[in-house]
N, C-alpha and C. Protein backbone atom coordinates (compact mmCIF):
# COMPACT_ATOMS: atom_id res chain seq x y z
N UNK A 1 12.11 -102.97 47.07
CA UNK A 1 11.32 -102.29 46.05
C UNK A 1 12.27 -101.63 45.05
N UNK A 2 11.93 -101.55 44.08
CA UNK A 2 12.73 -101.04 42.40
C UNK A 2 12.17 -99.66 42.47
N UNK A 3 13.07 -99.13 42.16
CA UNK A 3 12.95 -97.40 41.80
C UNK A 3 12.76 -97.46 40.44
N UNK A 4 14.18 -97.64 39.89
CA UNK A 4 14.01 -97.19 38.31
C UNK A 4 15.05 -98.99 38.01
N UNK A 5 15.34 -98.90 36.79
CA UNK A 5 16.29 -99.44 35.88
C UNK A 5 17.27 -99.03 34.82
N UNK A 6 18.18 -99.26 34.50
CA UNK A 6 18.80 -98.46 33.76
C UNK A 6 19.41 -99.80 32.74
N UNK A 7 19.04 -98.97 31.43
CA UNK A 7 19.91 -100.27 30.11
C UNK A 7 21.60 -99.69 30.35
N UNK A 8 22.39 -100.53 29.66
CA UNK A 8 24.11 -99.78 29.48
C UNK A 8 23.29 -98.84 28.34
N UNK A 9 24.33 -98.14 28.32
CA UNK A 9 24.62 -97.18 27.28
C UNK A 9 24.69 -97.78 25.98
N UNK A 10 25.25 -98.82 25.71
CA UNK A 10 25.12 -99.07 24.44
C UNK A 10 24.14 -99.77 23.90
N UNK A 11 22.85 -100.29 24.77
CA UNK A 11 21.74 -100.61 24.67
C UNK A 11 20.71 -99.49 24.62
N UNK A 12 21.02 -98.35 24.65
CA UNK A 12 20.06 -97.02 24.73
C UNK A 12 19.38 -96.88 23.14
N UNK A 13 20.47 -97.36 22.42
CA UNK A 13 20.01 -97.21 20.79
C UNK A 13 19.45 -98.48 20.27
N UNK A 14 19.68 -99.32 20.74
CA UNK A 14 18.83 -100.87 20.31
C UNK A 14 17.51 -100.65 20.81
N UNK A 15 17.02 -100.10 21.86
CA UNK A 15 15.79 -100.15 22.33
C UNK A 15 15.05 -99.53 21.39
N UNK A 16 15.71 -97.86 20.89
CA UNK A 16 15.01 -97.17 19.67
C UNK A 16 15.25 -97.89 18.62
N UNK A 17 15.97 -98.57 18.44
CA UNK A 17 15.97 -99.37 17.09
C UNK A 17 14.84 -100.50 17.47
N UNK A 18 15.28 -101.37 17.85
CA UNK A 18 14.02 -102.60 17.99
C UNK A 18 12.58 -102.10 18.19
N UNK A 19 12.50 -101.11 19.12
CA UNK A 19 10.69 -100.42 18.87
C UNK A 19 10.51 -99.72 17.41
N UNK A 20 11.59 -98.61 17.07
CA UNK A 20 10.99 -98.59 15.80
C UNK A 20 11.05 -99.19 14.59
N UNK A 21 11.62 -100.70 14.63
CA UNK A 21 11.29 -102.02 13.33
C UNK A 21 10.82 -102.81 13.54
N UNK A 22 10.06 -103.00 14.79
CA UNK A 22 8.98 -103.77 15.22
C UNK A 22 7.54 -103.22 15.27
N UNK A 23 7.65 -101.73 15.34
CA UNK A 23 6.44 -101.18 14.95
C UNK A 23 5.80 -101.29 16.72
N UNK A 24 6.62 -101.45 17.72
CA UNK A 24 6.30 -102.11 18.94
C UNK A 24 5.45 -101.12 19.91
N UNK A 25 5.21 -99.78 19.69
CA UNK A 25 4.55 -98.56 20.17
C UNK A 25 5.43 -98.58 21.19
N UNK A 26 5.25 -98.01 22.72
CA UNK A 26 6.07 -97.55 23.56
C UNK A 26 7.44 -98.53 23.62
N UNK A 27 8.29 -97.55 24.05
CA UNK A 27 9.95 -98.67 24.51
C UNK A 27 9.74 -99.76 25.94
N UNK A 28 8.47 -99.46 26.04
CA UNK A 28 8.63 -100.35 27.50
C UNK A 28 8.15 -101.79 26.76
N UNK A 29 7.97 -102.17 25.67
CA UNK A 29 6.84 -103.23 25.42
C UNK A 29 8.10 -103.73 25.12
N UNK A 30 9.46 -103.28 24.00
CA UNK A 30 10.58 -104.26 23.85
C UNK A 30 11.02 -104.58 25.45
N UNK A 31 11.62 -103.90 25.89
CA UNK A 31 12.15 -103.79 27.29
C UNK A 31 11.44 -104.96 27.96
N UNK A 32 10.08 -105.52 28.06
CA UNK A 32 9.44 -106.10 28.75
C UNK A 32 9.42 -107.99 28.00
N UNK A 33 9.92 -107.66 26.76
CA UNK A 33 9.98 -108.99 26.16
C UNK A 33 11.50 -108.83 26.25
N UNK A 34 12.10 -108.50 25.93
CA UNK A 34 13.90 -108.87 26.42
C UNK A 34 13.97 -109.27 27.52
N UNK A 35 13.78 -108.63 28.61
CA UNK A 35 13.90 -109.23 30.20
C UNK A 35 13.15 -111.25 30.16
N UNK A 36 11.98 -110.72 29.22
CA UNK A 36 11.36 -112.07 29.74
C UNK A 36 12.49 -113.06 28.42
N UNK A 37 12.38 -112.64 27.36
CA UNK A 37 13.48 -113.55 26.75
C UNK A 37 14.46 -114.09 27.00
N UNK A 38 15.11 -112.99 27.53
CA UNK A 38 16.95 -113.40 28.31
C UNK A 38 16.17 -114.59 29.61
N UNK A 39 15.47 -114.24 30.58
CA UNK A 39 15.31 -115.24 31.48
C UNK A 39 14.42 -116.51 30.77
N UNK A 40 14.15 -116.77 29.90
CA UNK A 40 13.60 -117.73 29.47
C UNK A 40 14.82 -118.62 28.83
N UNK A 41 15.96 -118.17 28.67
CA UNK A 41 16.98 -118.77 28.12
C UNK A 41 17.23 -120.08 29.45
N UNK A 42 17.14 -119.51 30.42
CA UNK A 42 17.65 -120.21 31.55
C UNK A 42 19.04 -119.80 32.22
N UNK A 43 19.62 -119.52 31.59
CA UNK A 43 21.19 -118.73 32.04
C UNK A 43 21.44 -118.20 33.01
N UNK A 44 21.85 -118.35 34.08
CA UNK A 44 21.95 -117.21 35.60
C UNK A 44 23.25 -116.37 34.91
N UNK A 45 23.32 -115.38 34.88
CA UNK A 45 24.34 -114.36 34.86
C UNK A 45 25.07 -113.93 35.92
N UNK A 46 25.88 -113.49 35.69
CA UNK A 46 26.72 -112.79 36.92
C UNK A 46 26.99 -111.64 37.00
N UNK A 47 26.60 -111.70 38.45
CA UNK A 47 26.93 -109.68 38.93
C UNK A 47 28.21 -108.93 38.41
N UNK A 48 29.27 -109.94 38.61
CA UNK A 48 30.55 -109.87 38.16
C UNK A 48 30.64 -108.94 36.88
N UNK A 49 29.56 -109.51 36.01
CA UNK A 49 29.88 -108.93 34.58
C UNK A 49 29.03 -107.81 34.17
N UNK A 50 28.52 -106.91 34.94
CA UNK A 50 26.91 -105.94 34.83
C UNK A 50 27.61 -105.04 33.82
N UNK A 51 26.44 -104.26 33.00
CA UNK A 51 27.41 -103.27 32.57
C UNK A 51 26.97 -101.97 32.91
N UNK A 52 27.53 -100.88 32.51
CA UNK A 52 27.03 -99.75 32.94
C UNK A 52 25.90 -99.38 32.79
N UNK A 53 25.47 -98.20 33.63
CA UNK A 53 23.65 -98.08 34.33
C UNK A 53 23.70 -96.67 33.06
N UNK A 54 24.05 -96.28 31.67
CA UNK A 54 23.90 -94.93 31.34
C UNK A 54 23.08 -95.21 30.26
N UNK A 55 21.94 -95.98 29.88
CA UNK A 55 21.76 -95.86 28.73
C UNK A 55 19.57 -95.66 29.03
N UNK A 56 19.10 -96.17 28.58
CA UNK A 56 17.71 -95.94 28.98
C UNK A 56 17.03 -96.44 30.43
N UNK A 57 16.55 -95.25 30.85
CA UNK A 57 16.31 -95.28 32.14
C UNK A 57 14.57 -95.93 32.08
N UNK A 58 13.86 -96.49 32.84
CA UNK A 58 12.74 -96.98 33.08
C UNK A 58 12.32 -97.43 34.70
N UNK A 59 11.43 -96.00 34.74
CA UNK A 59 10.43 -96.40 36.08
C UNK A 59 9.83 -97.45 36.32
N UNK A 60 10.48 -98.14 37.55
CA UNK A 60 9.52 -99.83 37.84
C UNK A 60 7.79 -99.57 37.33
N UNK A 61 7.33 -98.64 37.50
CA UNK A 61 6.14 -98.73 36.71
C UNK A 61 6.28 -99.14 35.21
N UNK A 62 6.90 -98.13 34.36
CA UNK A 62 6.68 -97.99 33.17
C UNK A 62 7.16 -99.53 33.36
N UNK A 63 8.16 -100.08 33.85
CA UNK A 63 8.58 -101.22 33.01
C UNK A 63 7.85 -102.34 33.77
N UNK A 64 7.40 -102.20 34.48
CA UNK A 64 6.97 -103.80 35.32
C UNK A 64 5.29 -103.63 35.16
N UNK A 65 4.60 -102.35 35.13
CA UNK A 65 3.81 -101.98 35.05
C UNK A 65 2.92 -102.31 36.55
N UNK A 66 1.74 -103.28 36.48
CA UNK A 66 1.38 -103.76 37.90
C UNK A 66 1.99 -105.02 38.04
N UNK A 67 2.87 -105.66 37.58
CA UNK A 67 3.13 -106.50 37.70
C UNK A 67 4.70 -107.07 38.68
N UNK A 68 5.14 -106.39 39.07
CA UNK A 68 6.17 -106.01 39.45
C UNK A 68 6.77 -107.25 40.75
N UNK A 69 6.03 -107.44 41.11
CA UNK A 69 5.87 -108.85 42.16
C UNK A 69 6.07 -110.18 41.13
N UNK A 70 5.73 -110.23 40.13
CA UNK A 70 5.98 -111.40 39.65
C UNK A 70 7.10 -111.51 38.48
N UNK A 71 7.39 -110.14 38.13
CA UNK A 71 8.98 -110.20 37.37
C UNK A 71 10.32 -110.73 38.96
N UNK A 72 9.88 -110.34 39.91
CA UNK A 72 10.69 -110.07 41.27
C UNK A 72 10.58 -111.86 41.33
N UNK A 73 9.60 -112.28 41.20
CA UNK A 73 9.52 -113.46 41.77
C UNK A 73 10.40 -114.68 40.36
N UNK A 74 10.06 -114.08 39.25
CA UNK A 74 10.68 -114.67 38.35
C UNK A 74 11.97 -114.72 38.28
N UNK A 75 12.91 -114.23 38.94
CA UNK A 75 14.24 -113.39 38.82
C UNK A 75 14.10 -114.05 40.20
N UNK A 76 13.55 -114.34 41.33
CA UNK A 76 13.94 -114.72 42.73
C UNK A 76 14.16 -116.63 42.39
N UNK A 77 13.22 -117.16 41.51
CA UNK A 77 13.24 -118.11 41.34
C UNK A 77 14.27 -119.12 40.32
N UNK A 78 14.88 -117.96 39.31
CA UNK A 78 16.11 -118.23 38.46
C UNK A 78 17.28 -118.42 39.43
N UNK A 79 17.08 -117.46 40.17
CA UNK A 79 18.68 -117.06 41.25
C UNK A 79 18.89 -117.85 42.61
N UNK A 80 17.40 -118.71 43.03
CA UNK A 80 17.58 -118.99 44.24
C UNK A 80 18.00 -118.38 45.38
N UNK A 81 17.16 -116.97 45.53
CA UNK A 81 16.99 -115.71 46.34
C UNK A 81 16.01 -115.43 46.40
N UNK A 82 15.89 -114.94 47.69
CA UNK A 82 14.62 -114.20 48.37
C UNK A 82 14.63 -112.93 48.02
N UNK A 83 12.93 -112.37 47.60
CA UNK A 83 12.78 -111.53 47.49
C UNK A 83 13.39 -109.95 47.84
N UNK A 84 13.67 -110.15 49.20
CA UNK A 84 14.49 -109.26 49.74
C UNK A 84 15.75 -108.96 49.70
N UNK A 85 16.27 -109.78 48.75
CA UNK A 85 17.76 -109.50 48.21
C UNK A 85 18.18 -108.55 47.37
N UNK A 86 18.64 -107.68 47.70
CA UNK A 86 19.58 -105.86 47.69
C UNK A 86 20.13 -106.44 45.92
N UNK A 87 19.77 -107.40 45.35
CA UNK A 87 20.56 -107.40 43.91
C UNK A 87 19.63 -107.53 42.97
N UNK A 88 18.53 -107.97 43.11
CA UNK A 88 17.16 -108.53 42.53
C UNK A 88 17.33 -107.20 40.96
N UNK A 89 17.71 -105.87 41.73
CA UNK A 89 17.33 -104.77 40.60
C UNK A 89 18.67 -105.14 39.49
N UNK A 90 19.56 -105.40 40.30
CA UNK A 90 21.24 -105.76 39.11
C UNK A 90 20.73 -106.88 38.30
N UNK A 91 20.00 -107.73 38.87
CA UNK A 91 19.71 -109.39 37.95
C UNK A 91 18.56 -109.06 36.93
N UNK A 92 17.90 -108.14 37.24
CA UNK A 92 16.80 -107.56 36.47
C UNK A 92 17.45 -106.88 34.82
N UNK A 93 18.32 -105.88 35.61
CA UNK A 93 19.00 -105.18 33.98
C UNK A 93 19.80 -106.02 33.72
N UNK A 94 20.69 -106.77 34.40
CA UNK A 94 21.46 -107.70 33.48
C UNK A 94 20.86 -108.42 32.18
N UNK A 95 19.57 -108.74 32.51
CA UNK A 95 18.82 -109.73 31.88
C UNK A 95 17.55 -108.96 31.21
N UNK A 96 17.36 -107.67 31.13
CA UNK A 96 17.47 -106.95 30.15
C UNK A 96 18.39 -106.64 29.31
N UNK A 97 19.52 -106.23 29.57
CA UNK A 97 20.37 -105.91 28.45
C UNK A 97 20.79 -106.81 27.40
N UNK A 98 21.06 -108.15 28.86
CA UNK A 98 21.46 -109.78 27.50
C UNK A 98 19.55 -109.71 26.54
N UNK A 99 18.87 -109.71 27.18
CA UNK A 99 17.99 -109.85 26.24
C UNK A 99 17.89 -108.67 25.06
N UNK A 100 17.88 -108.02 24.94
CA UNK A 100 18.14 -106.72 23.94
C UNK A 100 19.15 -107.01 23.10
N UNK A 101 20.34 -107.48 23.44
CA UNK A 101 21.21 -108.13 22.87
C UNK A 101 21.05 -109.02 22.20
N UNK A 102 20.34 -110.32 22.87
CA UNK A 102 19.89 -111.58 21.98
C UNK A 102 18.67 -110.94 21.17
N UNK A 103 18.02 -110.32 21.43
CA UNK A 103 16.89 -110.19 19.98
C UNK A 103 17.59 -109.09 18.75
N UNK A 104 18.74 -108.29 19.74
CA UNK A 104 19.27 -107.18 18.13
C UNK A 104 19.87 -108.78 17.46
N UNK A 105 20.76 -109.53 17.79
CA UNK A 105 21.39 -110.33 17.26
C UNK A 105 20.52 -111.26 16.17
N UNK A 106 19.59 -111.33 16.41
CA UNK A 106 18.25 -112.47 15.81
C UNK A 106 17.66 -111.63 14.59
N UNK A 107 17.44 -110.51 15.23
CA UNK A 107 16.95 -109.10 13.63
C UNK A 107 18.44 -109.24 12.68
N UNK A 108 19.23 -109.35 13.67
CA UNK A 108 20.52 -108.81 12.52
C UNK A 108 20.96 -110.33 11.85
N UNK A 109 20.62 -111.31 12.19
CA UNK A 109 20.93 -112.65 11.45
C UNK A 109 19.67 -113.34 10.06
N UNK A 110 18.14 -112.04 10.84
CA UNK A 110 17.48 -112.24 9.87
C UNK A 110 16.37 -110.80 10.14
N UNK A 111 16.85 -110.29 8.66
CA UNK A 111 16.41 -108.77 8.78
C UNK A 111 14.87 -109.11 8.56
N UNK A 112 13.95 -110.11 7.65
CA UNK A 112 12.81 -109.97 7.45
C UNK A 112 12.09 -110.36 8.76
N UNK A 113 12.61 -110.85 9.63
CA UNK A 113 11.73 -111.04 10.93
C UNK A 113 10.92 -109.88 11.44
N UNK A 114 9.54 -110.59 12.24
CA UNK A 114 8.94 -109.28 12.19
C UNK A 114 8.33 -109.83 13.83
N UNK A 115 7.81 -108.88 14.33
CA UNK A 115 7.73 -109.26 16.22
C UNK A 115 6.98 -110.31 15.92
N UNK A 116 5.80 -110.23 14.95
CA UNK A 116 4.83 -111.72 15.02
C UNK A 116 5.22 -112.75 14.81
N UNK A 117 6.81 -113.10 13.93
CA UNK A 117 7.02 -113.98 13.44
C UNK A 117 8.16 -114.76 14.96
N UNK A 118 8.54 -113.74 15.27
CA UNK A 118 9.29 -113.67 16.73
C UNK A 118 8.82 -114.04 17.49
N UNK A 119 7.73 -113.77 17.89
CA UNK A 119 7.11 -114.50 19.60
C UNK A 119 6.23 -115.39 18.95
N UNK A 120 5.83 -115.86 18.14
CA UNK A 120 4.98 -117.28 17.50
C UNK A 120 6.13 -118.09 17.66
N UNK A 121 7.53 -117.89 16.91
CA UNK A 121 8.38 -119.11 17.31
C UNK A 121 8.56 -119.48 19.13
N UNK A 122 8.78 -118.65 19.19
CA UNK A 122 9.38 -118.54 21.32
C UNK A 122 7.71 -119.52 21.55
N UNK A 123 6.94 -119.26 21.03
CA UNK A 123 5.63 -119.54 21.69
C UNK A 123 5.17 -121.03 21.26
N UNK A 124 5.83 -121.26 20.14
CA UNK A 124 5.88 -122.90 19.40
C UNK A 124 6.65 -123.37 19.85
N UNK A 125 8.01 -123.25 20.85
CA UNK A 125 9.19 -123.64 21.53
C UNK A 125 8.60 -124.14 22.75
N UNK A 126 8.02 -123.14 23.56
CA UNK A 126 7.45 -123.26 24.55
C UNK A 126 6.32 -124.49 24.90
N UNK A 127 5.56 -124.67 23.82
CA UNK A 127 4.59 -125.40 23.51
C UNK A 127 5.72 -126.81 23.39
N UNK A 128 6.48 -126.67 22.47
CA UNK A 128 7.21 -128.47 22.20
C UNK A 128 7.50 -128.38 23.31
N UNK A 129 8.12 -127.88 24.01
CA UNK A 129 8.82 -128.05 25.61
C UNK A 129 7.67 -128.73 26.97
N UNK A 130 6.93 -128.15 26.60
CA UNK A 130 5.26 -128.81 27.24
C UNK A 130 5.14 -129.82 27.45
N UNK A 131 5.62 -130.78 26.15
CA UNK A 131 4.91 -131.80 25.32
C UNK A 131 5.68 -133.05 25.83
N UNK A 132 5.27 -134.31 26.19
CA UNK A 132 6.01 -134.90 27.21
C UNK A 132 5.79 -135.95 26.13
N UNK A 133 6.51 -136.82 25.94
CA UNK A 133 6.15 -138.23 24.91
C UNK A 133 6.02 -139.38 25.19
């Protein structure tokens, strides 16, 4: 079971930045599309490279909300680990932070982007990926 989460420190100010130029209302709603972004990349990360736990803190509620079994299971199924594995919470912020990272990087390569224009593409990606020929 997840207690809390913690962004690095130098992700503490991207979160207030990306909620307030997305217009996104609470910080848990970016937080909750980064995690799912970074793991949608496909990428397994490594423990090896975590970064520090000092930057925005988030209660497995606030951030998983009721859903919390199936971020666990999403993250069990990238890693090829069982649920009960003591790292599940490290693979979780890792893949928050890379995701926070990959979307500041995407605002900062194109400032007029706006969240709608953002998850319609991910969501037209998703869709060609579907699509079998």
């Amino acid at each position: 079971m997840i207690n809390s989460i913690k962004t690095s420190e130098s992700n503490r100010a991207v979160v207030s930045e990306l909620t307030n130029r997305l217009s996104m209302g609470p910080e848990n709603v970016i937080a909750r599309i980064a995690l799912a972004y970074s793991v949608s990349q496909g990428r397994k990360l490594t423990l090896s490279e975590i970064a520090d736990s000092k930057g925005k803190e988030y209660s497995s509620n606030v951030l998983f909300g009721d859903k919390q079994e199936i971020y666990t299971a999403i993250i069990c199924q990238l890693y090829h680990i069982h649920a009960v594995n003591l790292d599940i919470s490290k693979y979780i912020k890792m893949h928050l932070d890379d995701g926070l990272e990959l979307i500041q990087e995407r605002m900062q390569d194109n400032p007029n982007l706006t969240v709608f224009d953002f998850t319609l593409d991910l969501i037209e990606k998703g869709i060609k990926g579907l699509i079998v020929n």
